[in-house]
PDB file of N, CA and C in Angstrom:
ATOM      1  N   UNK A   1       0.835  -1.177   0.000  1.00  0.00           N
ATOM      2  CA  UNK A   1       0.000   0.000   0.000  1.00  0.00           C
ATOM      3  C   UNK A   1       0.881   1.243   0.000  1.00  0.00           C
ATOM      4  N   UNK A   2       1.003   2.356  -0.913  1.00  0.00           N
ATOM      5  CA  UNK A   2       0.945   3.439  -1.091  1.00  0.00           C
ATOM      6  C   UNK A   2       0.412   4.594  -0.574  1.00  0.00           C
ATOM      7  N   UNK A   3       0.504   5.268   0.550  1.00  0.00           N
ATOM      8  CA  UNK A   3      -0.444   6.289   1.337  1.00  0.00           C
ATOM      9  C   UNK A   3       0.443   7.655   1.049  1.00  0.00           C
ATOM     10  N   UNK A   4      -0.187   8.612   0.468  1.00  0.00           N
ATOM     11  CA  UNK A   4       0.643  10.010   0.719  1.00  0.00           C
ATOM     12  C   UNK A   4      -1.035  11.056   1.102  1.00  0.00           C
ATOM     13  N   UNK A   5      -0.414  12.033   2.542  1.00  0.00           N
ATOM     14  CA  UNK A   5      -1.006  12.901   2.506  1.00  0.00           C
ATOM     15  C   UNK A   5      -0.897  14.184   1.852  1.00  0.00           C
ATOM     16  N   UNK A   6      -1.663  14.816   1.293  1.00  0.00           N
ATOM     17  CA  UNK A   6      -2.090  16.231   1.386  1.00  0.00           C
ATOM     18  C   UNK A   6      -3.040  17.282   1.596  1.00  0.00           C
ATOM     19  N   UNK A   7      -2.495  18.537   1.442  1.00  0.00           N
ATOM     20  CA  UNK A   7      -3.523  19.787   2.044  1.00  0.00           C
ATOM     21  C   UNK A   7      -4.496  19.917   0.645  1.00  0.00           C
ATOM     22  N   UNK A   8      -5.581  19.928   0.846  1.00  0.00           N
ATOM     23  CA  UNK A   8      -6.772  20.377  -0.122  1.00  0.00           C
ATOM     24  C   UNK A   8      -7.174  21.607   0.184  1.00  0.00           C
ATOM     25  N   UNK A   9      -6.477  22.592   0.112  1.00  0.00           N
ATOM     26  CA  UNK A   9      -7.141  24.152   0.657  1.00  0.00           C
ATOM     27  C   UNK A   9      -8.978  24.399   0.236  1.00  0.00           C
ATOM     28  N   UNK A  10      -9.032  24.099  -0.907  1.00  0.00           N
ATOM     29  CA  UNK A  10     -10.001  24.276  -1.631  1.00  0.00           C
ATOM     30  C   UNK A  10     -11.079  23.706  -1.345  1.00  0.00           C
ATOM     31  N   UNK A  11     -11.069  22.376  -0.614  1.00  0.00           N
ATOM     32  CA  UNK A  11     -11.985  22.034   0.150  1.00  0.00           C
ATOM     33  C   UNK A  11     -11.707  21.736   1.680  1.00  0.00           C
ATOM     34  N   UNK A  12     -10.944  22.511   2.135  1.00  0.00           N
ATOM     35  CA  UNK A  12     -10.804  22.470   3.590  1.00  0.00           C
ATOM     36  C   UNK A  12     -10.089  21.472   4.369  1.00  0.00           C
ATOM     37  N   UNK A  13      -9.781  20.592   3.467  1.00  0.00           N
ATOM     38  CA  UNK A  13      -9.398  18.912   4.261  1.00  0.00           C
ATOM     39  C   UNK A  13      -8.152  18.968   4.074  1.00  0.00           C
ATOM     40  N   UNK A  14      -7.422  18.104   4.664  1.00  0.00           N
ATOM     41  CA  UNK A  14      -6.596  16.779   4.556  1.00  0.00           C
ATOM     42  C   UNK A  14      -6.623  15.486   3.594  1.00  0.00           C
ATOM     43  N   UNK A  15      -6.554  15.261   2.754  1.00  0.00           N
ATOM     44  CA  UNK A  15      -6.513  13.988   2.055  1.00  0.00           C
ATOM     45  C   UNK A  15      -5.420  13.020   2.337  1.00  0.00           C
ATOM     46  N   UNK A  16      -5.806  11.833   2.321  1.00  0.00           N
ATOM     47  CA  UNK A  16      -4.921  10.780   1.993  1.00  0.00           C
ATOM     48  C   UNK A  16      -5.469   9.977   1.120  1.00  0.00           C
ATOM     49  N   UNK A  17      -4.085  10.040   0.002  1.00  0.00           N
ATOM     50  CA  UNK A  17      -4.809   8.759  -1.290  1.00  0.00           C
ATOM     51  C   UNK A  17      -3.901   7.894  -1.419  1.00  0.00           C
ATOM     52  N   UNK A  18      -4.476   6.836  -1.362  1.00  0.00           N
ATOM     53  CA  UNK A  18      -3.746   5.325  -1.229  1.00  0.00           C
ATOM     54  C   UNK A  18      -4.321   4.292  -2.247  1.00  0.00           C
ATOM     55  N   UNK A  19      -3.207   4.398  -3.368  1.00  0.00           N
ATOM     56  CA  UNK A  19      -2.797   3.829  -4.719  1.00  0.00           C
ATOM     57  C   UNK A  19      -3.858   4.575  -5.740  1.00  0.00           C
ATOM     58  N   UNK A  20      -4.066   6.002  -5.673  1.00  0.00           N
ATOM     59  CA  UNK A  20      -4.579   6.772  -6.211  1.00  0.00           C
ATOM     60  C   UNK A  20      -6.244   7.353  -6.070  1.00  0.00           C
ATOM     61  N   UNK A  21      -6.199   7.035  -5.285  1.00  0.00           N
ATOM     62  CA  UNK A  21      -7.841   7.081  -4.963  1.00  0.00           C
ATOM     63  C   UNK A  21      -7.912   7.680  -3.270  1.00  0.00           C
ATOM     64  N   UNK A  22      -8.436   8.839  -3.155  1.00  0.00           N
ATOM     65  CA  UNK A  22      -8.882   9.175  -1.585  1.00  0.00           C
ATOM     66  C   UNK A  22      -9.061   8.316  -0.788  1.00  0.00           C
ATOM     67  N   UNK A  23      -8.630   7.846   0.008  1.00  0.00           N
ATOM     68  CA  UNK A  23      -9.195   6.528   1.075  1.00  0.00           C
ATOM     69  C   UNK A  23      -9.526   7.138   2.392  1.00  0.00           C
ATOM     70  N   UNK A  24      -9.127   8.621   2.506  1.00  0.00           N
ATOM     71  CA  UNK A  24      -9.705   9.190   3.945  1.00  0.00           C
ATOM     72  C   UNK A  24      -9.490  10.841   3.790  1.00  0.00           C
ATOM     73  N   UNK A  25     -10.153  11.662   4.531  1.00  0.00           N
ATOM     74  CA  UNK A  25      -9.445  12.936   4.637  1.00  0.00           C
ATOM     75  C   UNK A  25      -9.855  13.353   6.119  1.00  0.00           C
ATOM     76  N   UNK A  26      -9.411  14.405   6.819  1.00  0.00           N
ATOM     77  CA  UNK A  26      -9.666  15.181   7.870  1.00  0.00           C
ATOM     78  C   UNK A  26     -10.256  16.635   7.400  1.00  0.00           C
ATOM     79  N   UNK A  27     -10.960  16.548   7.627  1.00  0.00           N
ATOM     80  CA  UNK A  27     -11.639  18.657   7.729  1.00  0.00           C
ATOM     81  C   UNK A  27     -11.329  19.584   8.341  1.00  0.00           C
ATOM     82  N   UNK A  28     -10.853  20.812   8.557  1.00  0.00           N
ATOM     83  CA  UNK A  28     -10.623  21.740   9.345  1.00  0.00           C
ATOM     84  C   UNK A  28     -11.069  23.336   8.715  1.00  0.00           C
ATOM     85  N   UNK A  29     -11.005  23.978   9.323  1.00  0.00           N
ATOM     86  CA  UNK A  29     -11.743  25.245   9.466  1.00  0.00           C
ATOM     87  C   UNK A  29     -10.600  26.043  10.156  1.00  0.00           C
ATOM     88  N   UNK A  30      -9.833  27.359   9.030  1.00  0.00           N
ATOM     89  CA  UNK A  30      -8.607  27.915   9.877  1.00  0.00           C
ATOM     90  C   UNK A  30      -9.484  29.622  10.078  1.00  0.00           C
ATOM     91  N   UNK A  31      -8.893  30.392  11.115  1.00  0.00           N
ATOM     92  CA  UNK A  31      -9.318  31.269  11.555  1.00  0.00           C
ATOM     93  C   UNK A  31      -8.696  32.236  12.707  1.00  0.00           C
ATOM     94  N   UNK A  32      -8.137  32.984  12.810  1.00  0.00           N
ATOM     95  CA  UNK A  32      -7.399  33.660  13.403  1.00  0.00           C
ATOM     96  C   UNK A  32      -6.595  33.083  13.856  1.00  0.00           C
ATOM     97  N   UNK A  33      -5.528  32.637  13.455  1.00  0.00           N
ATOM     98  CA  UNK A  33      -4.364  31.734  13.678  1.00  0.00           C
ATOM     99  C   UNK A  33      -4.623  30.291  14.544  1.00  0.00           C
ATOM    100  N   UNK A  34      -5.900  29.721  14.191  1.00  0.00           N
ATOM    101  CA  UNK A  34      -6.471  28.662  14.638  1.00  0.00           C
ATOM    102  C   UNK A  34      -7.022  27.625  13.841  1.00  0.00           C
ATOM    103  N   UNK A  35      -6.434  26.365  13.805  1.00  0.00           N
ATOM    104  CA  UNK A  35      -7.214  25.335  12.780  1.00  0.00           C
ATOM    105  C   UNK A  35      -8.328  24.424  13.578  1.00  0.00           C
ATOM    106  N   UNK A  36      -9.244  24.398  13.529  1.00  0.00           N
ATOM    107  CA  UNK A  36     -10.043  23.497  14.164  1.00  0.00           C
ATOM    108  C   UNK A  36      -9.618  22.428  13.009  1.00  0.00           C
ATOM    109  N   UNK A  37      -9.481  21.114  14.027  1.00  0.00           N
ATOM    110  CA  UNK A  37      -9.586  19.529  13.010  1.00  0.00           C
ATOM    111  C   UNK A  37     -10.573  19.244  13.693  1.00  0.00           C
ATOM    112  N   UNK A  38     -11.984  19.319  12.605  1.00  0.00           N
ATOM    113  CA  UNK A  38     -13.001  18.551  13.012  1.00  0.00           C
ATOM    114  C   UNK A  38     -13.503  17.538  12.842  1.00  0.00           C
ATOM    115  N   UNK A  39     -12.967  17.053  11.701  1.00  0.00           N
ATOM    116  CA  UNK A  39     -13.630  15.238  11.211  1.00  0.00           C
ATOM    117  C   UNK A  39     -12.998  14.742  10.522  1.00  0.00           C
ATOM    118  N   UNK A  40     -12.602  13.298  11.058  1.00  0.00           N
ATOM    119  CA  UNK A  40     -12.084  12.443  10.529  1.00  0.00           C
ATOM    120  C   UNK A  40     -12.937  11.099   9.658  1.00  0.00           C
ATOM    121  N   UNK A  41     -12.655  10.980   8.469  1.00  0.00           N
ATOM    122  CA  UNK A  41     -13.622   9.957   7.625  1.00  0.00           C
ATOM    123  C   UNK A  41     -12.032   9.370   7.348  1.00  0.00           C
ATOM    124  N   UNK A  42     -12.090   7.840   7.354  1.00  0.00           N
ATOM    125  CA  UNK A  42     -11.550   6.822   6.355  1.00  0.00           C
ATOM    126  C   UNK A  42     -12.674   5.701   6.103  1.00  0.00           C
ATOM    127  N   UNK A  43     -12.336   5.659   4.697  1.00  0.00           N
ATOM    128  CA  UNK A  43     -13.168   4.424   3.433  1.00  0.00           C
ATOM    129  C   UNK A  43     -13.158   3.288   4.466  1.00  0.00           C
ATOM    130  N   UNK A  44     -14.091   2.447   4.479  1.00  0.00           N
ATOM    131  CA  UNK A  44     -14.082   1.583   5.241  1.00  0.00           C
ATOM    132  C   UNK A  44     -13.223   0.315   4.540  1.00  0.00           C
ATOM    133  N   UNK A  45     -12.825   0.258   3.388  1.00  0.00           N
ATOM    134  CA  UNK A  45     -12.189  -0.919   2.886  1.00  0.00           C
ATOM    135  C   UNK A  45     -10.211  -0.143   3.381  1.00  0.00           C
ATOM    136  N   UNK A  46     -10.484   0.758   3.975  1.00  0.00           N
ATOM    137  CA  UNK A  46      -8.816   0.972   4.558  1.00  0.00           C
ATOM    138  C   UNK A  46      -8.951   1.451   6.213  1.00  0.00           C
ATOM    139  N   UNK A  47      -9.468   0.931   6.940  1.00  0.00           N
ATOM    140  CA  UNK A  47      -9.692   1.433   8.138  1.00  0.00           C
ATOM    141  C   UNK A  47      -8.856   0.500   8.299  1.00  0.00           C
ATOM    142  N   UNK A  48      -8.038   0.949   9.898  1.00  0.00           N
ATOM    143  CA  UNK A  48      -7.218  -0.399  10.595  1.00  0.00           C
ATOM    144  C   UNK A  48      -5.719  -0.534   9.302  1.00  0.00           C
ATOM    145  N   UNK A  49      -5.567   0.614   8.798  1.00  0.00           N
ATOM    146  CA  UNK A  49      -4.450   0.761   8.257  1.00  0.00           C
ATOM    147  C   UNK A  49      -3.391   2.008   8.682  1.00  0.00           C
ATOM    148  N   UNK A  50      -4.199   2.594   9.681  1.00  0.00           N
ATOM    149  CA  UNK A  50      -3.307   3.920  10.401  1.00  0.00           C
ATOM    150  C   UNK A  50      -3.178   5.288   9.340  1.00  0.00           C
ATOM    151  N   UNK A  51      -4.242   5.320   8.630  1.00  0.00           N
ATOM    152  CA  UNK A  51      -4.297   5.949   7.671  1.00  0.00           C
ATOM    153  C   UNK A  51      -5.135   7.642   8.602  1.00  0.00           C
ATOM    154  N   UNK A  52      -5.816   7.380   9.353  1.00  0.00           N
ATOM    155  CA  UNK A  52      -6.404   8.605  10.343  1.00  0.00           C
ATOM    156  C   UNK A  52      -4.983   9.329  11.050  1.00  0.00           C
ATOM    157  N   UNK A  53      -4.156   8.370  11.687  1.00  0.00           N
ATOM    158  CA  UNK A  53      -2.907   8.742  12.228  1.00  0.00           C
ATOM    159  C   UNK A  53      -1.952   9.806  11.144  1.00  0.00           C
ATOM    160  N   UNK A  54      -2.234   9.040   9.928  1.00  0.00           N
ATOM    161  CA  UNK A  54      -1.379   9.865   8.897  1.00  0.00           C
ATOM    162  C   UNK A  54      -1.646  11.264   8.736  1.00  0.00           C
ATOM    163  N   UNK A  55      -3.301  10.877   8.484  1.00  0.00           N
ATOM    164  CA  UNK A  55      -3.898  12.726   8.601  1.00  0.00           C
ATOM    165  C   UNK A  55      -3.231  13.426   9.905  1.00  0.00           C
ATOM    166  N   UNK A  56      -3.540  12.842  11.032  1.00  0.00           N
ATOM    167  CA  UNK A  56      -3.243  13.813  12.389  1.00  0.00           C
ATOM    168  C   UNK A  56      -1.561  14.371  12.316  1.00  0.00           C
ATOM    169  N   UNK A  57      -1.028  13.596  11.891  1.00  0.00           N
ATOM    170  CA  UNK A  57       0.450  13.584  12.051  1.00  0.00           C
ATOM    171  C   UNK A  57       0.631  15.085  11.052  1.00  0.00           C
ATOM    172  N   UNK A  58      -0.237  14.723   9.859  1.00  0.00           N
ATOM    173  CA  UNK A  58       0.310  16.267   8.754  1.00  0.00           C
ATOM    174  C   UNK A  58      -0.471  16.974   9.021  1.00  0.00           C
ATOM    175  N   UNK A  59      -1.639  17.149   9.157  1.00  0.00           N
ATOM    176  CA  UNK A  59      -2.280  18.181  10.183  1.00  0.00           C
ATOM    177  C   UNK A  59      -1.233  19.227  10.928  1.00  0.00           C
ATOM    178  N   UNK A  60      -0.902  18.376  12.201  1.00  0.00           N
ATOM    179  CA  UNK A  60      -0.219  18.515  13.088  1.00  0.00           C
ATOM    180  C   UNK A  60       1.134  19.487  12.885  1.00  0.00           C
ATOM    181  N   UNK A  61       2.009  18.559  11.890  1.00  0.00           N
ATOM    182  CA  UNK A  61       3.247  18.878  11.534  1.00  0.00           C
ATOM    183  C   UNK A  61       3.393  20.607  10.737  1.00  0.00           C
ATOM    184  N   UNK A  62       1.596  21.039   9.747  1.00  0.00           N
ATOM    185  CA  UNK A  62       1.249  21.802   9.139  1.00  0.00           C
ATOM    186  C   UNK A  62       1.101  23.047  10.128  1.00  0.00           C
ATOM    187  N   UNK A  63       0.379  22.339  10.829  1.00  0.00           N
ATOM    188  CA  UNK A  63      -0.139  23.663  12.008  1.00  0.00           C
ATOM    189  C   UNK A  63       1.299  24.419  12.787  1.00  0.00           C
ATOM    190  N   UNK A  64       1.802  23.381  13.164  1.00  0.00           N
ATOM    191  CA  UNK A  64       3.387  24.205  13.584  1.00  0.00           C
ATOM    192  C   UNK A  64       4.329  24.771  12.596  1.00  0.00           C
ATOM    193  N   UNK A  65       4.268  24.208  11.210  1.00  0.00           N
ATOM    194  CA  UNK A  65       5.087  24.805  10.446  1.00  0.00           C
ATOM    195  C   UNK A  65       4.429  26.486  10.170  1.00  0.00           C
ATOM    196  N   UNK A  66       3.141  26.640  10.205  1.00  0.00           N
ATOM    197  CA  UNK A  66       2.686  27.163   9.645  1.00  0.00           C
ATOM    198  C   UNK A  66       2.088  28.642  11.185  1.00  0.00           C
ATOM    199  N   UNK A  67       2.830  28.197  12.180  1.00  0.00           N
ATOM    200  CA  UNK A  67       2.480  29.048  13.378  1.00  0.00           C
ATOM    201  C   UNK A  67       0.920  28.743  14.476  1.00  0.00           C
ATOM    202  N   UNK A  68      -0.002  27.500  13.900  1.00  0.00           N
ATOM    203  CA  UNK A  68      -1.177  27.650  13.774  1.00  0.00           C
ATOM    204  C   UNK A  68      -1.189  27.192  15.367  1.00  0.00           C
ATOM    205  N   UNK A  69      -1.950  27.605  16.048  1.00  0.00           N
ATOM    206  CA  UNK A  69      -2.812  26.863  17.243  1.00  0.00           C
ATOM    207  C   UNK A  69      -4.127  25.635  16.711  1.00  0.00           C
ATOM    208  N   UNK A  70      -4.515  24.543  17.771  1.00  0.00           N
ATOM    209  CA  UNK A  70      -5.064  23.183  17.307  1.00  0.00           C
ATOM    210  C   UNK A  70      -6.273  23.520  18.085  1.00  0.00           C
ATOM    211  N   UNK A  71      -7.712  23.511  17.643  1.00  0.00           N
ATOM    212  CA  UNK A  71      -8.457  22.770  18.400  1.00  0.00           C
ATOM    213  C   UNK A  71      -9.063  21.096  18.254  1.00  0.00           C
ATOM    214  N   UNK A  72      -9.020  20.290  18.820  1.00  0.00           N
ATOM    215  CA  UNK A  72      -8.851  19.169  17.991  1.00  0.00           C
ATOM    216  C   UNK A  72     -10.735  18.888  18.356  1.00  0.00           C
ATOM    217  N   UNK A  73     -11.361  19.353  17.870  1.00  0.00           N
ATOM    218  CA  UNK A  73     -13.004  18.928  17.504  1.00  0.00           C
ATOM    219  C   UNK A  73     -13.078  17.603  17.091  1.00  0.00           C
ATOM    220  N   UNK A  74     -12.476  16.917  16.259  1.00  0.00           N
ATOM    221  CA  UNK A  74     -12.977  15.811  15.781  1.00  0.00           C
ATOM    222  C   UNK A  74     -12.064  14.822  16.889  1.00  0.00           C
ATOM    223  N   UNK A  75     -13.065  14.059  17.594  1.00  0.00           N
ATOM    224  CA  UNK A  75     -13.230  12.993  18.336  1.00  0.00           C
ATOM    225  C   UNK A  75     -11.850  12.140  18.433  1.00  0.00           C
ATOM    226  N   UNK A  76     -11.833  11.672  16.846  1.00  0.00           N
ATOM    227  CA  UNK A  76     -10.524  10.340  16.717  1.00  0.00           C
ATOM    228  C   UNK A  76      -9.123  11.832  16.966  1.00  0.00           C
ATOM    229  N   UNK A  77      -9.419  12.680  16.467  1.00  0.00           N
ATOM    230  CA  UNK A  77      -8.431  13.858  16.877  1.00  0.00           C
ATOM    231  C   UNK A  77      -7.641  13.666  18.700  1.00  0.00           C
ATOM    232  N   UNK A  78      -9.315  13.938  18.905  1.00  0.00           N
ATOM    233  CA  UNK A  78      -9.051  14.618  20.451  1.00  0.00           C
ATOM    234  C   UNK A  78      -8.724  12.768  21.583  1.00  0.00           C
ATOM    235  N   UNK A  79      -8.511  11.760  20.791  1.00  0.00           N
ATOM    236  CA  UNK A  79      -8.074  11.006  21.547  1.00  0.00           C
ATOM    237  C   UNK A  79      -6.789  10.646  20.755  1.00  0.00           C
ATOM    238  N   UNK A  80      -6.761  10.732  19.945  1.00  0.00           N
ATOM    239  CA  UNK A  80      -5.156  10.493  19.774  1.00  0.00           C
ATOM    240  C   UNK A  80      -4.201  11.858  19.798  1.00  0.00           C
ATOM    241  N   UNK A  81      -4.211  13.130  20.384  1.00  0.00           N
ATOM    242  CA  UNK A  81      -3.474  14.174  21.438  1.00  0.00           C
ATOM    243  C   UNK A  81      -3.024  13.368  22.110  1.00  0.00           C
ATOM    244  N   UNK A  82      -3.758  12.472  23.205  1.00  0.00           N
ATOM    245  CA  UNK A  82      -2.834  12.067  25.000  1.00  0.00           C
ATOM    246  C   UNK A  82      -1.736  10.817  24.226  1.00  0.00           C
ATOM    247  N   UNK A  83      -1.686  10.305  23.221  1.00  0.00           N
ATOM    248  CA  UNK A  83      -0.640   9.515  22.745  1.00  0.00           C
ATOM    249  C   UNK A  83       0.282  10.120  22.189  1.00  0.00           C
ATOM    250  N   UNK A  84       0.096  11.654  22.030  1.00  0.00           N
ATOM    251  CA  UNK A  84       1.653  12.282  21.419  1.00  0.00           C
ATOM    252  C   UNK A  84       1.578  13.554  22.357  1.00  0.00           C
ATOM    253  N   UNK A  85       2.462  13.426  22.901  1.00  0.00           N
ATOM    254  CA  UNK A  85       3.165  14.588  23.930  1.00  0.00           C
ATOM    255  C   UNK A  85       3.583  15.823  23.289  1.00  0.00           C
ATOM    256  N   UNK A  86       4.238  15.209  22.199  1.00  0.00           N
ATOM    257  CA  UNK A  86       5.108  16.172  21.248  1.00  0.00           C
ATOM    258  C   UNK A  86       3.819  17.556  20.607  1.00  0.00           C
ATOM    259  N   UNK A  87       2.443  17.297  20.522  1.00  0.00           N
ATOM    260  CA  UNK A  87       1.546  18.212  20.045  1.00  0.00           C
ATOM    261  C   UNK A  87       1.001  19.170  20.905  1.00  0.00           C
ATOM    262  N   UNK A  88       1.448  18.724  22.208  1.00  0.00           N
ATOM    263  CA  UNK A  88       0.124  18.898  23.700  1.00  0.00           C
ATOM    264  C   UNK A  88       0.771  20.705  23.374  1.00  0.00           C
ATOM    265  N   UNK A  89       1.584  21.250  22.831  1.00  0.00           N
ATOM    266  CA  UNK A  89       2.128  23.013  23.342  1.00  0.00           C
ATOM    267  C   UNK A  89       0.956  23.536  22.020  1.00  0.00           C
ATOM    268  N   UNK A  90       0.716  22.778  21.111  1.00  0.00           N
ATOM    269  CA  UNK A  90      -0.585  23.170  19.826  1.00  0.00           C
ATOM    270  C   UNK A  90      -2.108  23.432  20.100  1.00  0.00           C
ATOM    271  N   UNK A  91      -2.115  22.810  21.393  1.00  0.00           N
ATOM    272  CA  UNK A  91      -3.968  22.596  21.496  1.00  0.00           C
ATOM    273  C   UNK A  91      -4.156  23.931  22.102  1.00  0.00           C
ATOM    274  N   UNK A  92      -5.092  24.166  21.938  1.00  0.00           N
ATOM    275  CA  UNK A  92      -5.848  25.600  22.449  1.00  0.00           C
ATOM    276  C   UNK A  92      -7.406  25.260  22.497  1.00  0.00           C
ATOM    277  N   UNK A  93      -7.845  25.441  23.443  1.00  0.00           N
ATOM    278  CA  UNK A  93      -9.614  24.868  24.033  1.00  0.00           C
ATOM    279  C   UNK A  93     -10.459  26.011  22.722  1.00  0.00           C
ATOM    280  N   UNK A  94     -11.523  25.615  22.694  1.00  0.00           N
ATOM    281  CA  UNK A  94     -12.193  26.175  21.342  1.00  0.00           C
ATOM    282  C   UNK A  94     -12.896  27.554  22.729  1.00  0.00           C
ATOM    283  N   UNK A  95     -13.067  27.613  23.526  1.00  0.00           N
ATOM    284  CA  UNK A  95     -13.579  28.533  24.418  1.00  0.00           C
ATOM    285  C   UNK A  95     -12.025  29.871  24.148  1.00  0.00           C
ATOM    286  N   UNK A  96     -10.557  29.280  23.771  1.00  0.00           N
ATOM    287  CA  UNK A  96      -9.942  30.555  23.789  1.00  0.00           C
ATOM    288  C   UNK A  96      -9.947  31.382  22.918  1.00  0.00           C
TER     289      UNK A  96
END
């Protein structure tokens, strides 16, 4: 399997396409130096391939390159934060 992510500005997401075809993306919403990641979808014929992880990881890696603060809205988001330490200085509560 073949997985590369990228940024879809144009429709707001995250993509990952694996052997040419979308198999998942993440959504976010940027806004005063804030990305909400709100939803995570993977194809059900690639779930259980760590393909959600891939999104979070470039998400992630994007938002710091890019200066951004995290609110992590989407669910599979906001539980895979307490497994990486390395993101916890990104999150910012959607109340700030």
């Amino acid at each position: 399997m073949s997985a590369t992510v990228a940024n879809n500005p144009s429709m707001s997401r995250y993509e990952v396409v694996v052997d040419d075809k979308v198999g998942g993306f993440l959504s976010y919403e940027v806004a005063d130096g804030v990305i909400d990641l709100q939803h995570t979808v993977v194809q059900p014929s690639h779930r259980g391939q760590g393909l959600a992880g891939l999104l979070a990881e470039r998400a992630f890696d994007d938002a710091r390159a890019q200066g951004l603060r995290v609110i992590p809205s989407c669910p599979f988001i906001a539980g895979w934060v307490p497994d990486h330490p390395e993101v916890a200085d990104l999150i910012v509560s959607p109340e700030s």
